[in-house]
C-alpha atoms as a PDB file:
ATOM      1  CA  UNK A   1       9.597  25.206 -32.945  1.00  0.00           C
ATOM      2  CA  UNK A   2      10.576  22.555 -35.575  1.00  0.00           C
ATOM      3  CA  UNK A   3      13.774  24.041 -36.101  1.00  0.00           C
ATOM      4  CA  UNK A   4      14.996  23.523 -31.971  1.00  0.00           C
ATOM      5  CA  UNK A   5      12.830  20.027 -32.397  1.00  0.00           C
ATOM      6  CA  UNK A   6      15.359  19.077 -35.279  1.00  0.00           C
ATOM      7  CA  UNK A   7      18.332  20.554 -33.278  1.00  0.00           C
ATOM      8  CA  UNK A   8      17.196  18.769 -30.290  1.00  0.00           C
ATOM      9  CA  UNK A   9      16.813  15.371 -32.573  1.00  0.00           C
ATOM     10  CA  UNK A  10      20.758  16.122 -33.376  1.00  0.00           C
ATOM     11  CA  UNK A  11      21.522  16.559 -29.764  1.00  0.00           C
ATOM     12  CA  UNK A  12      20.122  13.584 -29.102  1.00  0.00           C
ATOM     13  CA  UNK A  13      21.478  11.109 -31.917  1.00  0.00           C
ATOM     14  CA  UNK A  14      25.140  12.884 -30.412  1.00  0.00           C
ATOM     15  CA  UNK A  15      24.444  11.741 -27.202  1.00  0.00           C
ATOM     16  CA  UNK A  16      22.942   8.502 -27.379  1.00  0.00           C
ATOM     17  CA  UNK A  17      25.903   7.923 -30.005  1.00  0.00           C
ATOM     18  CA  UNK A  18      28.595   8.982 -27.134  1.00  0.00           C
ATOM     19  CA  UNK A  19      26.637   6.982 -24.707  1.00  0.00           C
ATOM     20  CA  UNK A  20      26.253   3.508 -26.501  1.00  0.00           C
ATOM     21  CA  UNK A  21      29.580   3.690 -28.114  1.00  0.00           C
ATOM     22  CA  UNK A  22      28.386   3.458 -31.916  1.00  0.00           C
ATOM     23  CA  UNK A  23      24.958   4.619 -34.400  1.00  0.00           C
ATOM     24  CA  UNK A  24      22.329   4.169 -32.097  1.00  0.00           C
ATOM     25  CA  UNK A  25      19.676   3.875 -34.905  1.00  0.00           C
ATOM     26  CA  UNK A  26      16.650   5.621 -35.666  1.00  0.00           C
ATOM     27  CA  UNK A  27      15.536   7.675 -32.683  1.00  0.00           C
ATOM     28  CA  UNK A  28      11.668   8.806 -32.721  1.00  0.00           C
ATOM     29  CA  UNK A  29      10.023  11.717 -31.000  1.00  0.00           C
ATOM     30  CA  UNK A  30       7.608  10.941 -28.387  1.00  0.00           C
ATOM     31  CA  UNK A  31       5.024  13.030 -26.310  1.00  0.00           C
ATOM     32  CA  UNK A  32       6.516  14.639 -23.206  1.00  0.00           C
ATOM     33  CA  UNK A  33       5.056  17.886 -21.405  1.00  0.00           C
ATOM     34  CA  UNK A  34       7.867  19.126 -20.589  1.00  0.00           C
ATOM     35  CA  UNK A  35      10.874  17.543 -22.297  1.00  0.00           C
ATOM     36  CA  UNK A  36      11.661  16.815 -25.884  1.00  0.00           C
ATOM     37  CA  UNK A  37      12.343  12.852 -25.632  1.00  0.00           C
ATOM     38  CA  UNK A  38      13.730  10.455 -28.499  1.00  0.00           C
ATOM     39  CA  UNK A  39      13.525   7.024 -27.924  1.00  0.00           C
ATOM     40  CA  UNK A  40      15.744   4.213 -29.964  1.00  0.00           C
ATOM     41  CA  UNK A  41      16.191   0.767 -30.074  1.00  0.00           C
ATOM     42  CA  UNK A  42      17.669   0.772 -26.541  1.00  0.00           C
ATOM     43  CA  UNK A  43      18.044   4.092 -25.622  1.00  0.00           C
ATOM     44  CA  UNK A  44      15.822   7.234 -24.354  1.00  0.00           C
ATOM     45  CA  UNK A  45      17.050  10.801 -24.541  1.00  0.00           C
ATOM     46  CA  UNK A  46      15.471  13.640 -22.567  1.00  0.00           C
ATOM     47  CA  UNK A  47      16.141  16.656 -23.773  1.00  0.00           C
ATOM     48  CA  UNK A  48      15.021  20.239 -22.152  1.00  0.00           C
ATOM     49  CA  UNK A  49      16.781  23.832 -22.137  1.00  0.00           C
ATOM     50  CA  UNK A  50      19.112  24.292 -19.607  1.00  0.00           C
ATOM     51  CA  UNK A  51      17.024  27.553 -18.617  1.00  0.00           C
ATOM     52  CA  UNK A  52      14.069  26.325 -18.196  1.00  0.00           C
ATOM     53  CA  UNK A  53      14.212  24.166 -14.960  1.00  0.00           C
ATOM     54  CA  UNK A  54      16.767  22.316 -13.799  1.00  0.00           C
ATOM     55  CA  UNK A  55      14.818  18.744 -12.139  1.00  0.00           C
ATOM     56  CA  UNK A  56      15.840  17.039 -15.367  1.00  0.00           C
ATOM     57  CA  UNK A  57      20.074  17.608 -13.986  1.00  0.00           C
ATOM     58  CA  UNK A  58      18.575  16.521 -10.694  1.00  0.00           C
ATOM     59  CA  UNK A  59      17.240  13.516 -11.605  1.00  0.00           C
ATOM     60  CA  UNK A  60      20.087  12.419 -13.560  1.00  0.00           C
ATOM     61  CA  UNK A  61      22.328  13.152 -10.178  1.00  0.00           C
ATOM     62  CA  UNK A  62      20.252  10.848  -7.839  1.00  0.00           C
ATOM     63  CA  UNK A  63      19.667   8.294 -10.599  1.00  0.00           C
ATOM     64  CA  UNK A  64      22.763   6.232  -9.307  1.00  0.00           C
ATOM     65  CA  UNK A  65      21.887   6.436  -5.501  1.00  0.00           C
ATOM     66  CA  UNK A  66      18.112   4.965  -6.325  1.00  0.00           C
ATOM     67  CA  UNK A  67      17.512   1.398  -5.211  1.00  0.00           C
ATOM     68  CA  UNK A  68      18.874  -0.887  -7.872  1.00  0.00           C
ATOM     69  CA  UNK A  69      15.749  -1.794 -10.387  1.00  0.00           C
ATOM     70  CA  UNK A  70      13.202   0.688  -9.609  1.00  0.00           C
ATOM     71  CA  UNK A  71      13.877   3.158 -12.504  1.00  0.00           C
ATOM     72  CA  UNK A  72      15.624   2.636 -15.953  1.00  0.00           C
ATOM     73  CA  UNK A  73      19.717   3.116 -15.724  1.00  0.00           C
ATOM     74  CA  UNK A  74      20.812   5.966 -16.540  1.00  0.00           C
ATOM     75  CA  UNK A  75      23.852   6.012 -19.351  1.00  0.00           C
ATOM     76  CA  UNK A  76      25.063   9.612 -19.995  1.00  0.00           C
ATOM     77  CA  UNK A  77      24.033  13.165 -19.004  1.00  0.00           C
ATOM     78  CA  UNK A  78      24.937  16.706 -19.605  1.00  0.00           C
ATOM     79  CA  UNK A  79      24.595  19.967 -21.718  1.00  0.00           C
ATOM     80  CA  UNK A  80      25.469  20.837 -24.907  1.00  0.00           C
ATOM     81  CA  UNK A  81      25.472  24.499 -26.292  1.00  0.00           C
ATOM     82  CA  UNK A  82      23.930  25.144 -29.576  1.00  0.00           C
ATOM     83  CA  UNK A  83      24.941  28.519 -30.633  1.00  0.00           C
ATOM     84  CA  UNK A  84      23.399  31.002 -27.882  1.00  0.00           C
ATOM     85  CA  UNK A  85      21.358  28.068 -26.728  1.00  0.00           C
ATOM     86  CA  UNK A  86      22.260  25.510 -23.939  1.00  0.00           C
ATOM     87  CA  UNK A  87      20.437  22.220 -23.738  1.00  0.00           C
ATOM     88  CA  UNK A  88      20.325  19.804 -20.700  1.00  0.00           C
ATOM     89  CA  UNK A  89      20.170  16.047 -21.883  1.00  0.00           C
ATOM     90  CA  UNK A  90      20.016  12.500 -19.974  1.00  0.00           C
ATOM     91  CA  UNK A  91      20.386   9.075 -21.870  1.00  0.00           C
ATOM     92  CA  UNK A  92      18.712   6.317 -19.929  1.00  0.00           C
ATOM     93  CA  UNK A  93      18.826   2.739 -20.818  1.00  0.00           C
ATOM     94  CA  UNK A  94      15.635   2.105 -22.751  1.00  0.00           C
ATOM     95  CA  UNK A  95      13.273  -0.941 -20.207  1.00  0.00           C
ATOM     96  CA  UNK A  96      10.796  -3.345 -22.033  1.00  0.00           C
ATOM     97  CA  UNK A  97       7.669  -2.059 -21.775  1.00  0.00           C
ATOM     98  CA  UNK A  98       4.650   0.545 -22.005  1.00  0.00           C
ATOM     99  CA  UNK A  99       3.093   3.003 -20.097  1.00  0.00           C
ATOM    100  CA  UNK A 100      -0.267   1.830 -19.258  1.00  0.00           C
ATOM    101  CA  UNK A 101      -1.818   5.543 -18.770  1.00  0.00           C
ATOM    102  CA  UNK A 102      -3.826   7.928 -17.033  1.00  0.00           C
ATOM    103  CA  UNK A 103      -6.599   6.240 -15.803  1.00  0.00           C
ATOM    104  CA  UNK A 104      -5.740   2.667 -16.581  1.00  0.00           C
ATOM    105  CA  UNK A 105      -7.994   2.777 -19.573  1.00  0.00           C
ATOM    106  CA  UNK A 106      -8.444  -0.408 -21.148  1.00  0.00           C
ATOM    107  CA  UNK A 107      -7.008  -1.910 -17.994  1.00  0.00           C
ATOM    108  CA  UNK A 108      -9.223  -4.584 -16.746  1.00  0.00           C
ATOM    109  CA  UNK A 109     -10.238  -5.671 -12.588  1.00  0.00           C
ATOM    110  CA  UNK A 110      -7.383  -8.359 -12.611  1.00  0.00           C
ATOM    111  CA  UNK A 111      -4.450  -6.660 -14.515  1.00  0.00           C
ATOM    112  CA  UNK A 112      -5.022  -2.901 -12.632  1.00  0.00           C
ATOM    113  CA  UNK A 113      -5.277  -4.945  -9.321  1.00  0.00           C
ATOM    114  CA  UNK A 114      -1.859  -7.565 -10.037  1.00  0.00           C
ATOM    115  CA  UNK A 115      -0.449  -3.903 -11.480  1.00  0.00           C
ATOM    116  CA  UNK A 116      -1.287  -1.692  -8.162  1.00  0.00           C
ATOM    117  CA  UNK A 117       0.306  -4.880  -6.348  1.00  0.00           C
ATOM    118  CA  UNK A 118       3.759  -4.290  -8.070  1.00  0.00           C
ATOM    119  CA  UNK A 119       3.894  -0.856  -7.967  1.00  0.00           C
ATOM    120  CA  UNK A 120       2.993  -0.946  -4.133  1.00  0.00           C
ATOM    121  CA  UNK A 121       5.753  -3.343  -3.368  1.00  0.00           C
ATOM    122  CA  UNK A 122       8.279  -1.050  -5.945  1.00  0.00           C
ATOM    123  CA  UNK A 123       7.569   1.901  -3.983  1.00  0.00           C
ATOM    124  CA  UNK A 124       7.493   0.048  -0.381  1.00  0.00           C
ATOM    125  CA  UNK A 125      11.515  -0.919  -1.720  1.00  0.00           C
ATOM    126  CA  UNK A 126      11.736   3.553  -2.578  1.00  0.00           C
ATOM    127  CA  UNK A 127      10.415   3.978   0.800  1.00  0.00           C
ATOM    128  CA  UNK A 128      12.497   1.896   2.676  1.00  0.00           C
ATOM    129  CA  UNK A 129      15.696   2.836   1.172  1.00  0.00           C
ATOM    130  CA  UNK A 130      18.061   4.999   3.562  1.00  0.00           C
ATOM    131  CA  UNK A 131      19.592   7.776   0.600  1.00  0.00           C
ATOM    132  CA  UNK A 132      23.187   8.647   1.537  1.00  0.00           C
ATOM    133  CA  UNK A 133      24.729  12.063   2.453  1.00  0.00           C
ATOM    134  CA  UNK A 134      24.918  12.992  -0.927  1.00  0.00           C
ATOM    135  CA  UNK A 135      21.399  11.631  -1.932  1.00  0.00           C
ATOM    136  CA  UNK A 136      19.473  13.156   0.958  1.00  0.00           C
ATOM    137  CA  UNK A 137      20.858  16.760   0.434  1.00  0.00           C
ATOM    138  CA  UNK A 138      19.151  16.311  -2.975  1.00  0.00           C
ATOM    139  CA  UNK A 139      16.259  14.757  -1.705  1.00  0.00           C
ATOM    140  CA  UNK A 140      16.016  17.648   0.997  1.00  0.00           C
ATOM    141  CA  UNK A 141      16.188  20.091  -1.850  1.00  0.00           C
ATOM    142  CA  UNK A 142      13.140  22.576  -1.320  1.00  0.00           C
ATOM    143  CA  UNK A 143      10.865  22.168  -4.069  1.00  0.00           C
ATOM    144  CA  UNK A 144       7.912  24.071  -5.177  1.00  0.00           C
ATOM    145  CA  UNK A 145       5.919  20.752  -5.672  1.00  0.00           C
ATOM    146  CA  UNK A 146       2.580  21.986  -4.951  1.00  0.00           C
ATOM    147  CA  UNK A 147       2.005  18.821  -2.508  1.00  0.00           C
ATOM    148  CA  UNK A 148       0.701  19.007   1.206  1.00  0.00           C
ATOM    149  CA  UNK A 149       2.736  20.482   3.668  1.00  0.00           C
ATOM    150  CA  UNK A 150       0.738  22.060   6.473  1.00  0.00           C
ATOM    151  CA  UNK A 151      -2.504  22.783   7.636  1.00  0.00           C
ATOM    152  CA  UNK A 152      -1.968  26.792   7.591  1.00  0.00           C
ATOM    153  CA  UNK A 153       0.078  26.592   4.394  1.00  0.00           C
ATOM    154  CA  UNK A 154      -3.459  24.578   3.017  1.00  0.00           C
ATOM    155  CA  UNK A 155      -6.008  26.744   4.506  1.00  0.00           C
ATOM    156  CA  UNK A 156      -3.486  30.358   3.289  1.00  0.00           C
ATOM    157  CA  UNK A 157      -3.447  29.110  -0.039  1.00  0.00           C
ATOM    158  CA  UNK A 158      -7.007  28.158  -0.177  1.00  0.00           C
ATOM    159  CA  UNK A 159      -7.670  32.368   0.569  1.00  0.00           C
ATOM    160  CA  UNK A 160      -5.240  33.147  -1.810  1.00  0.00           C
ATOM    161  CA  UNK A 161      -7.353  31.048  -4.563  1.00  0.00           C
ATOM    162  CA  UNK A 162     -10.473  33.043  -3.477  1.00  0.00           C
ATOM    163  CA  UNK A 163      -8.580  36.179  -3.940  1.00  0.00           C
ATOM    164  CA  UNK A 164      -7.156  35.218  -7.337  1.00  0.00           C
ATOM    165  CA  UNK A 165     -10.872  34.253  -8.214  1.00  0.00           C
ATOM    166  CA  UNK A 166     -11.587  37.276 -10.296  1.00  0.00           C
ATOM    167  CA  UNK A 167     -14.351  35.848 -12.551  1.00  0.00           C
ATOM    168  CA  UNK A 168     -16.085  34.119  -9.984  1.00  0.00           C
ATOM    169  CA  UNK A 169     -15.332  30.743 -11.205  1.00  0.00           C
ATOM    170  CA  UNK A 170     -15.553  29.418  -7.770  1.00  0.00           C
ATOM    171  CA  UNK A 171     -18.949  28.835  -5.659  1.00  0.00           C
ATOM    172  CA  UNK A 172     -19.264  29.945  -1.798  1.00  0.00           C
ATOM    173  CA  UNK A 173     -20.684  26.214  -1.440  1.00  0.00           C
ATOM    174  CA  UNK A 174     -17.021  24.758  -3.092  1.00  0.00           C
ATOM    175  CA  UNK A 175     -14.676  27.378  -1.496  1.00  0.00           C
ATOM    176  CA  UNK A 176     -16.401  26.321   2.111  1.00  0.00           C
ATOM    177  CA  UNK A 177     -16.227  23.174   1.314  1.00  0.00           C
ATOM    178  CA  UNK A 178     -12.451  23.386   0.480  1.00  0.00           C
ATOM    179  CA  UNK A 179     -12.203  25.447   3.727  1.00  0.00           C
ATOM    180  CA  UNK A 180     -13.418  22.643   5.660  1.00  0.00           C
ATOM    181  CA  UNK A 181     -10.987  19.695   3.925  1.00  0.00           C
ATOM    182  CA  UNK A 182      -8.361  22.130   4.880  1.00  0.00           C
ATOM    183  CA  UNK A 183      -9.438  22.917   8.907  1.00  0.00           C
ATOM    184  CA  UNK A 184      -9.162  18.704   9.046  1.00  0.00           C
ATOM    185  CA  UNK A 185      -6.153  18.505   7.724  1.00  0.00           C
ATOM    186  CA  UNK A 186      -2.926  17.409   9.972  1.00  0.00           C
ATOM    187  CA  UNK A 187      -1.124  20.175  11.469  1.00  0.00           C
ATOM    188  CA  UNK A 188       1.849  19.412   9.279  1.00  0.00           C
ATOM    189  CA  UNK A 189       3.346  16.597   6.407  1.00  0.00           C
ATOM    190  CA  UNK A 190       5.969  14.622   7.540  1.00  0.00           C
ATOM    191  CA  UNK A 191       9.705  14.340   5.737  1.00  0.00           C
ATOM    192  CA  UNK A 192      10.232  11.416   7.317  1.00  0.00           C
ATOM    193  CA  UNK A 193      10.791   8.799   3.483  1.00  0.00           C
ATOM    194  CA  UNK A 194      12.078   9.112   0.044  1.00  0.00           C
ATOM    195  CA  UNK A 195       9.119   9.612  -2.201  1.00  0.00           C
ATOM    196  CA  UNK A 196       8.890   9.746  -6.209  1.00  0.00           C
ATOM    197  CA  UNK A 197       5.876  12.203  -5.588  1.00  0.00           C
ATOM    198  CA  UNK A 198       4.194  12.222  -9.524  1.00  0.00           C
ATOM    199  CA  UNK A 199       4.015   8.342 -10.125  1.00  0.00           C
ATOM    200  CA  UNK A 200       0.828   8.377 -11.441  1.00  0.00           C
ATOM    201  CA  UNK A 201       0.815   5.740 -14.365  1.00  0.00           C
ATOM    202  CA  UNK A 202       2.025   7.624 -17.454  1.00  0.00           C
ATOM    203  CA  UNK A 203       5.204   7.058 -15.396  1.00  0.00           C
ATOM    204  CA  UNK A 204       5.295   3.412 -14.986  1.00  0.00           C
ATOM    205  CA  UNK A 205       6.284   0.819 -17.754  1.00  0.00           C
ATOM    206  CA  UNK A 206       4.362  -2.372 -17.824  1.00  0.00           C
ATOM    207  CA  UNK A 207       5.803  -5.242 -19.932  1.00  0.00           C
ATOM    208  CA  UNK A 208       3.730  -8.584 -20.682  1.00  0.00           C
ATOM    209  CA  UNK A 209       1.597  -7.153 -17.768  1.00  0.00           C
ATOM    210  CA  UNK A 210       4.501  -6.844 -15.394  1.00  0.00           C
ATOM    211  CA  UNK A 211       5.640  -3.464 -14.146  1.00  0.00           C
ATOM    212  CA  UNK A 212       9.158  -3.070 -14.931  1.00  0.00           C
ATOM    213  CA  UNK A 213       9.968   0.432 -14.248  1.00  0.00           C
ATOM    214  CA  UNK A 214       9.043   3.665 -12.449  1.00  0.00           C
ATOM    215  CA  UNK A 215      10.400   6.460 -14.601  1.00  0.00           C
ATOM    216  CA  UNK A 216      10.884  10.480 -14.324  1.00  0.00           C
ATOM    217  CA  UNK A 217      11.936  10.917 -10.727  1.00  0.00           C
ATOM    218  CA  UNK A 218      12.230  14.632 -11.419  1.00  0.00           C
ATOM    219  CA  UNK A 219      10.069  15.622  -8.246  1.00  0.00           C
ATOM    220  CA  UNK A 220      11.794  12.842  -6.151  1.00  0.00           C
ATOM    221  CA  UNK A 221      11.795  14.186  -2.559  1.00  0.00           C
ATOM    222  CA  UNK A 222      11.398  13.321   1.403  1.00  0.00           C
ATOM    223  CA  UNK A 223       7.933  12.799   2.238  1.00  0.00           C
ATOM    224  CA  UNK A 224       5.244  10.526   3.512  1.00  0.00           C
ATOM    225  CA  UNK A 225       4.231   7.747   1.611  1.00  0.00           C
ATOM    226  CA  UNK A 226       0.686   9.255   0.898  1.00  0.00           C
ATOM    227  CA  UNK A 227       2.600  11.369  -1.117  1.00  0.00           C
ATOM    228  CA  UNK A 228       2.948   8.644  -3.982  1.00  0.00           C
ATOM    229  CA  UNK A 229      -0.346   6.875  -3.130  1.00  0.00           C
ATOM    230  CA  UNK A 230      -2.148   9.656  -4.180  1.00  0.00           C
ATOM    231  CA  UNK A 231      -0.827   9.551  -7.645  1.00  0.00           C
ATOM    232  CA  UNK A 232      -1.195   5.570  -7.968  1.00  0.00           C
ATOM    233  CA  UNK A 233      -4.668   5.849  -6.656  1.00  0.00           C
ATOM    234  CA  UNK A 234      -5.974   9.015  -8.231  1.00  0.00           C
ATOM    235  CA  UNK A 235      -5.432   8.135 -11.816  1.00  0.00           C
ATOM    236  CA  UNK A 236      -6.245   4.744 -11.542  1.00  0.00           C
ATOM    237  CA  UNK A 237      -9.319   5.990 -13.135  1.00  0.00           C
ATOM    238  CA  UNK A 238     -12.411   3.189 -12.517  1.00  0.00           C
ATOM    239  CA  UNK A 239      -9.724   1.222 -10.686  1.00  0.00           C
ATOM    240  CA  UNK A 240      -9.348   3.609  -7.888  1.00  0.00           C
ATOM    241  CA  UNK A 241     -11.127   1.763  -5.529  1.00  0.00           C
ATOM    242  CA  UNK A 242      -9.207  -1.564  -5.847  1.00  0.00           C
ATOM    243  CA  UNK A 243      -5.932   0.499  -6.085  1.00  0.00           C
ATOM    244  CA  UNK A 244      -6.877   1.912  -2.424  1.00  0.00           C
ATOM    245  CA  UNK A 245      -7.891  -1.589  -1.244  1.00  0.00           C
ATOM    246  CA  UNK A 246      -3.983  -2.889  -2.486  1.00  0.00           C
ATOM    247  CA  UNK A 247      -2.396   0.071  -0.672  1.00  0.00           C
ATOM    248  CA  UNK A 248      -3.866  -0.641   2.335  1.00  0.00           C
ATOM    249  CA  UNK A 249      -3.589  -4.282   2.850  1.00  0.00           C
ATOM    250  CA  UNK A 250       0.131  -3.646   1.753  1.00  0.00           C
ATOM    251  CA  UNK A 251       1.113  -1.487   4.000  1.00  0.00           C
ATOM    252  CA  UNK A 252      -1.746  -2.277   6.710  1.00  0.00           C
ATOM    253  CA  UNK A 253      -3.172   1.185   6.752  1.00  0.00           C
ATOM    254  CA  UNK A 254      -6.711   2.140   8.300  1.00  0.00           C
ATOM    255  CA  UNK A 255      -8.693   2.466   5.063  1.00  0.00           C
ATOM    256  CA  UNK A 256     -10.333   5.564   6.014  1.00  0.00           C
ATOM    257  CA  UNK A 257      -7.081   7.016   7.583  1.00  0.00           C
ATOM    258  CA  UNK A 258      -5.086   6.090   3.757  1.00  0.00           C
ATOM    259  CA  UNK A 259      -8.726   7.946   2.154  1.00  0.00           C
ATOM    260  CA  UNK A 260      -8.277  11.098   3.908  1.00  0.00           C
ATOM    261  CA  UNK A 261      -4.359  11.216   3.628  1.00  0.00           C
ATOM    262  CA  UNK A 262      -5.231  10.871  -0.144  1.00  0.00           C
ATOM    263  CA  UNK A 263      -8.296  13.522  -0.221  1.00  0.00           C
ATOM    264  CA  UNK A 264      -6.419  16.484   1.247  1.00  0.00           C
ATOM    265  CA  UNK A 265      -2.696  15.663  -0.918  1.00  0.00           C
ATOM    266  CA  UNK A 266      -5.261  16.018  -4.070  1.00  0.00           C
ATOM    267  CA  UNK A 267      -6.859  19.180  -2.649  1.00  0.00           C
ATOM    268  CA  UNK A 268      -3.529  20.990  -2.058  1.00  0.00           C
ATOM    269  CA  UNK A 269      -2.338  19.963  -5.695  1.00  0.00           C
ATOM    270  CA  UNK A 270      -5.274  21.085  -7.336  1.00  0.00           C
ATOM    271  CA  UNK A 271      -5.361  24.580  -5.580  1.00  0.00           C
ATOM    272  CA  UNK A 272      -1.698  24.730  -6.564  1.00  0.00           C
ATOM    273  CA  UNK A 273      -2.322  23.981 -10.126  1.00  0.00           C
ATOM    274  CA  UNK A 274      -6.001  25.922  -9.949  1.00  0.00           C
ATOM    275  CA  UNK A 275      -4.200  29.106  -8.903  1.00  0.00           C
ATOM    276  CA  UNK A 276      -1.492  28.991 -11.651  1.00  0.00           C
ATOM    277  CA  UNK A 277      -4.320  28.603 -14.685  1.00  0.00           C
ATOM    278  CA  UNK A 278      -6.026  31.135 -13.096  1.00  0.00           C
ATOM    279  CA  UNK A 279      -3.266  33.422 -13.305  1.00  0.00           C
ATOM    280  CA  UNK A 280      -2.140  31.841 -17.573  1.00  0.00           C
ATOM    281  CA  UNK A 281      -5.729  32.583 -18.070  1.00  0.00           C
ATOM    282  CA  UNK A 282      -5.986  28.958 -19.212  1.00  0.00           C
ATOM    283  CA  UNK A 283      -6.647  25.413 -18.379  1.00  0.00           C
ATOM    284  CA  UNK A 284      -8.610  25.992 -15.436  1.00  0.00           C
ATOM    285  CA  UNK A 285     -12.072  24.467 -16.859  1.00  0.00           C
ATOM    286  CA  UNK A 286     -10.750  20.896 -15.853  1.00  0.00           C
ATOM    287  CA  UNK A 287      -9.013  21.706 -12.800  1.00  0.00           C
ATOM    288  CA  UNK A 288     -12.326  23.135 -11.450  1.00  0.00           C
ATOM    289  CA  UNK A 289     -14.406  20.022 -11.928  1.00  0.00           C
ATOM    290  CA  UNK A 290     -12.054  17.729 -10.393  1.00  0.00           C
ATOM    291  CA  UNK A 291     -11.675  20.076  -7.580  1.00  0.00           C
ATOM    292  CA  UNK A 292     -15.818  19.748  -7.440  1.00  0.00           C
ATOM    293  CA  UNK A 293     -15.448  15.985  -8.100  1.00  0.00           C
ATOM    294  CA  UNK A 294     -12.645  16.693  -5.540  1.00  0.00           C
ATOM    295  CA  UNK A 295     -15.065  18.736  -2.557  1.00  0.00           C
ATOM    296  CA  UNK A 296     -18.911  18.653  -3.529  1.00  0.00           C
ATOM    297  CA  UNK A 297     -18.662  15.076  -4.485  1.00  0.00           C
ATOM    298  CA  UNK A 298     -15.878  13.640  -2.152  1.00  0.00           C
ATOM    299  CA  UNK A 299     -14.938  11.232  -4.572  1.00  0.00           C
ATOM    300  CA  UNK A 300     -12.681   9.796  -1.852  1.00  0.00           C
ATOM    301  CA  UNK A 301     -15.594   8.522   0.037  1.00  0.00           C
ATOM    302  CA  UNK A 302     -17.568   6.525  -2.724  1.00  0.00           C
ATOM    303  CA  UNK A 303     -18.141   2.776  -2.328  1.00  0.00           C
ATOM    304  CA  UNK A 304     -16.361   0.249  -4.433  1.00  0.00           C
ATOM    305  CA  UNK A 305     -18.857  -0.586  -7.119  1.00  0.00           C
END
């Protein structure tokens, strides 16, 4: 593992090099779950094995069709082959700013509410924008995104959990429950927008408390706008309440209609994700209390406090 993490480092001082025309400095590693990334002075370099998935060459392909200022300009992209091994790399120009994190921890009532106002309005510019040809083919890509798409698809996947279930991890009371979320859902999700579909807020920068970017449009897709406010809303940890209250006097939805759009998105990604640990053998501890937090609690429905 260190030695592809120092090959990767090499890749990346190549590329940022080739992309900024001259040293680009030091570069450091940073946390990513699913890329290696090295950020510089002014530059950020994603790196990920070509074989592993290829969103990372999508995104870089629909980074120049994106609305101009939502996301972080993109400089230089492609692979590299290092012996028997090919990587898949994207440079990006690096934006001022950090990522304020899951949960907006630290975050307080003000800031999280002037925040969820910016990132409301940067979406509402994502889901106005009319892609071209070659944008919407991408955009209409199928993707195994894990999101809501159907009633049946909910309430089929919902057995299938029960079924993978072996240990009994799952209570009658919470697999009812999830039953019944899933009988109220709509009979289908619309395609009808562009959505970035996983902006939750490791995935926004904030500068000088001022959103400036909405990175990693990997799972970038056509959707319905619940799609995204999910993500803002979900992980806006003790400011999901206020987050909820921004979304919907922005884009004048019923409260209770945005609540519900929001309630059965989660449910369908955390049966998605529930199923997959349960087949790793791994990770599903968490994933089944937020899908009680999710069902038995209805989170969703508390009152702002």
């Amino acid at each position: 593992m260190a030695g592809t993490r120092q090959q990767d480092r090499e890749v990346a001082r190549a590329a940022a090099a080739a992309a900024l025309g001259r040293d680009p400095g030091p570069l450091g590693a940073v946390e990513s779950a699913s890329h290696h990334v090295f950020v510089g002075r002014d530059i950020v370099v994603k790196i990920i094995d070509a074989a592993g998935h290829t969103r990372l060459g999508r995104e870089a392909a629909l980074a120049s069709h994106l609305p101009a200022g939502i996301t972080a300009p993109l400089l230089a992209d492609g692979l590299h082959r290092l012996g028997g091994r090919e990587v898949r790399y994207a440079c990006y120009a690096r934006v001022p700013g950090s990522a304020p994190g899951m949960g907006l921890q630290g975050v307080d009532a003000v800031t999280a509410r002037r925040l969820a106002e910016e990132a409301v309005r940067r979406l509402g510019d994502l889901h106005s924008w009319t892609p071209g040809p070659e944008a919407r083919d991408m955009l209409e890509e199928p993707l195994d995104h894990g999101g809501f798409t159907s009633r049946d698809t909910l309430l089929a996947e919902v057995g299938k959990l029960a079924a993978d279930d072996r240990e009994r991890a799952l209570s009658r009371r919470l697999l009812d429950g999830l039953t019944a979320l899933a009988e109220q859902a709509p009979p289908r999700a619309r395609t009808a927008v562009p959505v970035h579909a996983d902006c939750h807020w490791d995935n926004w920068l904030v500068h000088e408390g001022r959103v400036t970017a909405l990175l990693d449009f990997e799972w970038a897709r056509l959707g319905e706008p619940a799609d995204d406010w999910l993500f803002l809303a979900r992980f806006g940890g003790p400011h999901q309440q206020a987050v909820l209250d921004v979304i919907a006097r922005a884009t004048a939805a019923d409260p209770e209609e945005l609540r519900a759009a929001c309630e059965v998105r989660e449910a369908a990604h955390l049966v998605s994700d529930l199923r997959a640990a349960l087949h790793l053998g791994e990770g599903a501890a968490d994933l089944l209390r937020d899908l009680e937090a999710l069902v038995l609690d209805r989170h969703w429905w508390r009152p702002a406090r």
